[in-house]
N, C-alpha and C. Protein backbone atom coordinates (compact mmCIF):
# COMPACT_ATOMS: atom_id res chain seq x y z
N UNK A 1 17.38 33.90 7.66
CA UNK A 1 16.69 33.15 6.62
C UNK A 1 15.38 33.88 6.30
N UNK A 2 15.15 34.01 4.97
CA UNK A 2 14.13 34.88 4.81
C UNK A 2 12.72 33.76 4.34
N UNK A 3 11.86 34.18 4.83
CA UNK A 3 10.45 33.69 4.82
C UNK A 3 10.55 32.63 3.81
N UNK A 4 10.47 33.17 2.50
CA UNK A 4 10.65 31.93 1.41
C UNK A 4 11.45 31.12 1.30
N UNK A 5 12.23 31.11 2.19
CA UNK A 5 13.59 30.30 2.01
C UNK A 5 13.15 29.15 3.56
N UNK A 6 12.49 29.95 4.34
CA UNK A 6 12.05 28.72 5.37
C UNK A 6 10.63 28.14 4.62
N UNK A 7 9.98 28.05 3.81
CA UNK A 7 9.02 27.87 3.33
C UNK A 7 9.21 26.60 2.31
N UNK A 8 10.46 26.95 1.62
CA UNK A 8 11.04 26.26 0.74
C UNK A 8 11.36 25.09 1.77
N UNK A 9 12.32 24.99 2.63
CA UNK A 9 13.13 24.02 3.34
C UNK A 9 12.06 23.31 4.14
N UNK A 10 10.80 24.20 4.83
CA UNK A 10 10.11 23.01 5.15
C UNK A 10 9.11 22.36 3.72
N UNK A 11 8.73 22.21 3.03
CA UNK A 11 8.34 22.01 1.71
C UNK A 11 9.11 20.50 1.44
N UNK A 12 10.19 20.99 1.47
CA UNK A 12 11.28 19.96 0.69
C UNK A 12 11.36 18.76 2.15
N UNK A 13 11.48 19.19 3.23
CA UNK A 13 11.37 18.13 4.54
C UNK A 13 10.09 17.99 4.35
N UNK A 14 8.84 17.94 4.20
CA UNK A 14 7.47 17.68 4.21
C UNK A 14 7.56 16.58 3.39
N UNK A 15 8.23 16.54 1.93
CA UNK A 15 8.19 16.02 1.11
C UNK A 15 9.20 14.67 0.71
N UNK A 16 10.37 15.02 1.84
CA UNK A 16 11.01 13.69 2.15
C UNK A 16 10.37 12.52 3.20
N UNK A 17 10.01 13.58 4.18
CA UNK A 17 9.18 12.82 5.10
C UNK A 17 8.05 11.61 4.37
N UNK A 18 6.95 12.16 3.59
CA UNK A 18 6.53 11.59 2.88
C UNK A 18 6.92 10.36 1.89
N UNK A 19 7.85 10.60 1.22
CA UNK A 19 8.84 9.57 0.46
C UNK A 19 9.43 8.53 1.24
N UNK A 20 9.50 9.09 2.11
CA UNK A 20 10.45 8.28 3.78
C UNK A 20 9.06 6.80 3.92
N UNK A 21 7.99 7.76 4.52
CA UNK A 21 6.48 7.27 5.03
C UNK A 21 6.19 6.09 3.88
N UNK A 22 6.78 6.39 2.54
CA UNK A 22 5.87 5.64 1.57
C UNK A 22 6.69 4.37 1.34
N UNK A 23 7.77 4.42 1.46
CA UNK A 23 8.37 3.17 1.26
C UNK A 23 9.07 2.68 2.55
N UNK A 24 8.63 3.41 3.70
CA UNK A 24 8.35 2.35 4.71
C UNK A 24 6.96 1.17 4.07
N UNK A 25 5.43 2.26 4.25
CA UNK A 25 4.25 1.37 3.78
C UNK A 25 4.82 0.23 2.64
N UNK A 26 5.35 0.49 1.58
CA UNK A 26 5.57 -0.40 0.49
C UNK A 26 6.67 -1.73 1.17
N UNK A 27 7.16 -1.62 2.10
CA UNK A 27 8.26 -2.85 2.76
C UNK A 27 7.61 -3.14 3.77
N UNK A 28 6.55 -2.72 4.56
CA UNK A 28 5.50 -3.20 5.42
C UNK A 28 4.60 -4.35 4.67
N UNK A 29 4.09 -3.72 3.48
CA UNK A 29 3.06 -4.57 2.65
C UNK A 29 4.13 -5.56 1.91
N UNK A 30 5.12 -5.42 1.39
CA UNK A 30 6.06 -6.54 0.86
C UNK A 30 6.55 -7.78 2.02
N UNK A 31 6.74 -7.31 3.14
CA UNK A 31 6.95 -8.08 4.42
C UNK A 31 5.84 -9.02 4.42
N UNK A 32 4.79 -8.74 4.79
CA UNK A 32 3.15 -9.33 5.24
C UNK A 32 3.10 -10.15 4.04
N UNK A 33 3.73 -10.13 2.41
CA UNK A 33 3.33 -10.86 1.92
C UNK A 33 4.30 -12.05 1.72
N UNK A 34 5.46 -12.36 2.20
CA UNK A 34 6.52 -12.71 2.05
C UNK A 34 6.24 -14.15 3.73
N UNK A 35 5.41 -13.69 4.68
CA UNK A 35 4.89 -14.26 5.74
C UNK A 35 3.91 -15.36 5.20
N UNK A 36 3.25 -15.04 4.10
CA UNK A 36 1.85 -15.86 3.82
C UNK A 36 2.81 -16.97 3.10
N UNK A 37 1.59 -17.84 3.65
CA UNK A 37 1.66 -19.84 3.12
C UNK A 37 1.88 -19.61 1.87
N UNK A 38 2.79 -20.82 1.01
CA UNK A 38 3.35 -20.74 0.11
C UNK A 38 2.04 -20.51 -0.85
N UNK A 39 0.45 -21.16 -0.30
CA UNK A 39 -0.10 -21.30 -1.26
C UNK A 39 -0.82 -20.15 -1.68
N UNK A 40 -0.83 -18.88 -0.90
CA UNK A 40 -0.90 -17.83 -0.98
C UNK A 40 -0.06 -16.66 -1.47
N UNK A 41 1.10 -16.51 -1.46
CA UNK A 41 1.70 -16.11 -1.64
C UNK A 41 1.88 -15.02 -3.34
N UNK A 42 1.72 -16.42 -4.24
CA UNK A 42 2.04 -15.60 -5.79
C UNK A 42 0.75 -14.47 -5.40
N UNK A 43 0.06 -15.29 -5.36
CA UNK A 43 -1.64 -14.26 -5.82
C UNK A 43 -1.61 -12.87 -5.15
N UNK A 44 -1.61 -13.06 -3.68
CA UNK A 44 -1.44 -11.92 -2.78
C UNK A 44 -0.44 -10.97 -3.13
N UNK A 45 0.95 -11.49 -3.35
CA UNK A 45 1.91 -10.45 -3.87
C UNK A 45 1.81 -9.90 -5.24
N UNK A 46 0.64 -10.73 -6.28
CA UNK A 46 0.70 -9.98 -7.66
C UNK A 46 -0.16 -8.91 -7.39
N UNK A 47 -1.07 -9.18 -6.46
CA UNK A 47 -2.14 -7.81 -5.97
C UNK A 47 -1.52 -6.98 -4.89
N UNK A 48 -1.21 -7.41 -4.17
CA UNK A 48 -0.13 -5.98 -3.50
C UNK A 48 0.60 -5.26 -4.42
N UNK A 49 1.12 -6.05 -5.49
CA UNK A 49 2.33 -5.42 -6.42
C UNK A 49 1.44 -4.18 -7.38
N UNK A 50 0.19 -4.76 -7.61
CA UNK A 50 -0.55 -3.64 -8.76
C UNK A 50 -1.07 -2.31 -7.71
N UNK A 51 -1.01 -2.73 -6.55
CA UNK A 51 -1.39 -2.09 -5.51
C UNK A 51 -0.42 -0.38 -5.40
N UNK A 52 0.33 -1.58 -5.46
CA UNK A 52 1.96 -0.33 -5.05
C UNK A 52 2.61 0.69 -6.56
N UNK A 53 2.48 -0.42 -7.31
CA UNK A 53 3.01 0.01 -8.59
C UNK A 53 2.23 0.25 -10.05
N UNK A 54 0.89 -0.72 -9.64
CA UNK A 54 0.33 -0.60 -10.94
C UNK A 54 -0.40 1.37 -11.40
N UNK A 55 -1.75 1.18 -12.26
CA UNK A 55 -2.18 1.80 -12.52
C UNK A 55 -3.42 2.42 -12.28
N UNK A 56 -4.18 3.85 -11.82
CA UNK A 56 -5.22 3.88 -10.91
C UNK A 56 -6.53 3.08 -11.77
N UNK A 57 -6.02 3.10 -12.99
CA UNK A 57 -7.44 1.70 -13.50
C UNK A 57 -7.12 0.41 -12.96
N UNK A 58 -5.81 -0.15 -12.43
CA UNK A 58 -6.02 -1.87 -12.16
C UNK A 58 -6.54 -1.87 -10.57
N UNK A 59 -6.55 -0.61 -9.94
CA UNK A 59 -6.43 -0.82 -8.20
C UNK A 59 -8.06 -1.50 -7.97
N UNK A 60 -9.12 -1.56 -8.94
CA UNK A 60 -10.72 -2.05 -8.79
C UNK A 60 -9.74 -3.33 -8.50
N UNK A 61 -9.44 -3.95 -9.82
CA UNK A 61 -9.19 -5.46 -9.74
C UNK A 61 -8.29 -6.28 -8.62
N UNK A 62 -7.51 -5.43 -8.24
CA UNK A 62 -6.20 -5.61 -7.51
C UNK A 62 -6.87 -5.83 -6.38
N UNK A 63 -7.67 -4.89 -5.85
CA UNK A 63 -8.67 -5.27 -4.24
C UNK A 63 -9.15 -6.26 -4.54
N UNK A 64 -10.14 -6.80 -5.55
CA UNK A 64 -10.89 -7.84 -5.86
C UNK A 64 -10.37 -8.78 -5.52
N UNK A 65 -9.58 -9.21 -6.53
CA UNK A 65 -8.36 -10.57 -6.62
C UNK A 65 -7.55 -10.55 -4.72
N UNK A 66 -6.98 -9.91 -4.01
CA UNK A 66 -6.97 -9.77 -2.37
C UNK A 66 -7.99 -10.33 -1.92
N UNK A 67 -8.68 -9.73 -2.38
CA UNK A 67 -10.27 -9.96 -0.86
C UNK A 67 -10.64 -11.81 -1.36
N UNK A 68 -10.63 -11.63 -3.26
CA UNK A 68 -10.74 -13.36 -3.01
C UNK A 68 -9.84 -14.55 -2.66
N UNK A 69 -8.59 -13.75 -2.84
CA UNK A 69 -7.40 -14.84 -2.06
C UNK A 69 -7.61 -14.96 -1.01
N UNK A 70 -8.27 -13.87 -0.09
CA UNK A 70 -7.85 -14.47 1.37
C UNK A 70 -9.51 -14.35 2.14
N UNK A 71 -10.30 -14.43 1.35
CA UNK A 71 -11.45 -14.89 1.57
C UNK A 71 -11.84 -15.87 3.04
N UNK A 72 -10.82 -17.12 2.34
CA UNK A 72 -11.09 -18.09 3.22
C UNK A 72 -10.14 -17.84 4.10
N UNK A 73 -9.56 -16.88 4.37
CA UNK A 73 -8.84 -16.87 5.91
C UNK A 73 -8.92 -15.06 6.29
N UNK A 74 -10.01 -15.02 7.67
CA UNK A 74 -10.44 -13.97 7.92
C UNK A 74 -9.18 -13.16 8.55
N UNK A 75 -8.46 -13.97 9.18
CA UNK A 75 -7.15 -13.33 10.12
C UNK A 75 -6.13 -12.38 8.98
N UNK A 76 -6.12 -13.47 8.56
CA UNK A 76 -5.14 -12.34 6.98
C UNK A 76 -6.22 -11.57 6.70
N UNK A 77 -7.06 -11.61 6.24
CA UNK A 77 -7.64 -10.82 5.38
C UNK A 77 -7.49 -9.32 6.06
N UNK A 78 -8.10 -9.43 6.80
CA UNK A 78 -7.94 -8.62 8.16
C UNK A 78 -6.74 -7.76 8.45
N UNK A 79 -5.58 -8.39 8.37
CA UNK A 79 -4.12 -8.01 8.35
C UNK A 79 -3.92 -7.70 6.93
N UNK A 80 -4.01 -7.97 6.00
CA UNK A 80 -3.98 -7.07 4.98
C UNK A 80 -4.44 -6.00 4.22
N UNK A 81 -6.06 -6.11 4.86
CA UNK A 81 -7.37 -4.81 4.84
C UNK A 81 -6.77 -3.68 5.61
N UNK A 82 -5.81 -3.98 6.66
CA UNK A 82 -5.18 -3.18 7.55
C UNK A 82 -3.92 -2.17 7.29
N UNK A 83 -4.30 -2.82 6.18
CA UNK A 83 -2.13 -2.28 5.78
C UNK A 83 -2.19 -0.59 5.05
N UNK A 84 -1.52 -0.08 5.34
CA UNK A 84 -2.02 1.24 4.38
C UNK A 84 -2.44 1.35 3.16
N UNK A 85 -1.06 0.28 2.31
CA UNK A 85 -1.22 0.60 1.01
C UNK A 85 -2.69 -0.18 0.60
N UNK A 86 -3.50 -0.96 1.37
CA UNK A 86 -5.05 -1.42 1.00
C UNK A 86 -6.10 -0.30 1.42
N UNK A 87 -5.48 0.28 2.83
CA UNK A 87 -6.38 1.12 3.36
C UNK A 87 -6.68 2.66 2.25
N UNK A 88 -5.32 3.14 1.60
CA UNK A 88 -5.42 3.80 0.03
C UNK A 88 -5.64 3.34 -0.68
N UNK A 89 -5.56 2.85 -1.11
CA UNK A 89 -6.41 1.95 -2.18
C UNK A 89 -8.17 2.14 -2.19
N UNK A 90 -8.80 1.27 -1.22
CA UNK A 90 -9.90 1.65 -0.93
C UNK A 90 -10.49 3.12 -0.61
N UNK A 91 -9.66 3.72 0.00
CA UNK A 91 -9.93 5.23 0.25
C UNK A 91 -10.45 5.02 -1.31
N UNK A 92 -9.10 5.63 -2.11
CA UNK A 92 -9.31 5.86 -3.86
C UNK A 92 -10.39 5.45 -4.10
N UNK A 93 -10.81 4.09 -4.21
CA UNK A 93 -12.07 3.80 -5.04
C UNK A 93 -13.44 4.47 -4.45
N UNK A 94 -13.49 5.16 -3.23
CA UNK A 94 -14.72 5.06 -2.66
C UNK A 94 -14.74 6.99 -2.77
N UNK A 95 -13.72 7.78 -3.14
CA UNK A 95 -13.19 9.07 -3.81
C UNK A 95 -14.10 9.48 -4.76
């Protein structure tokens, strides 16, 4: 196998791995929201959802609207500040 051709193949495994990694995170954060009290639930999952899928202009609002849903409960908040796809998120804004 010549140099570029192992270069190529790890490239392309680097890059599944990754894809692999990301929608584990995205069914980690869909899980955690699927756990929360019914009365939690819409809000938290419309902001996870802009989280995962939206656009890098909605991710300001998307943390916002999180941090005030679960405001009043530090344990979630906590468990969801924790999750990757929040922990990127915030990375981003602070970029």
């Amino acid at each position: 196998m010549a140099v570029g051709e192992f270069f190529q193949a790890w490239r392309r495994r680097q890059a599944e791995q990754q894809a692999a990694e990301w929608t584990e995170e995205q069914e980690e954060a869909r899980r955690a929201v699927q756990e929360l009290p019914d009365v939690l639930r819409d809000r938290v999952r419309q902001s996870i959802e802009t989280l995962l899928e939206g656009r890098d202009e909605e991710v300001s609002g998307a943390l916002e609207d999180l941090d005030e849903a679960l405001q009043p409960h530090p344990e979630l908040r906590e468990r969801f500040f924790s999750l990757r796809v929040v922990d990127d998120a915030v990375e981003f804004l602070d970029s």
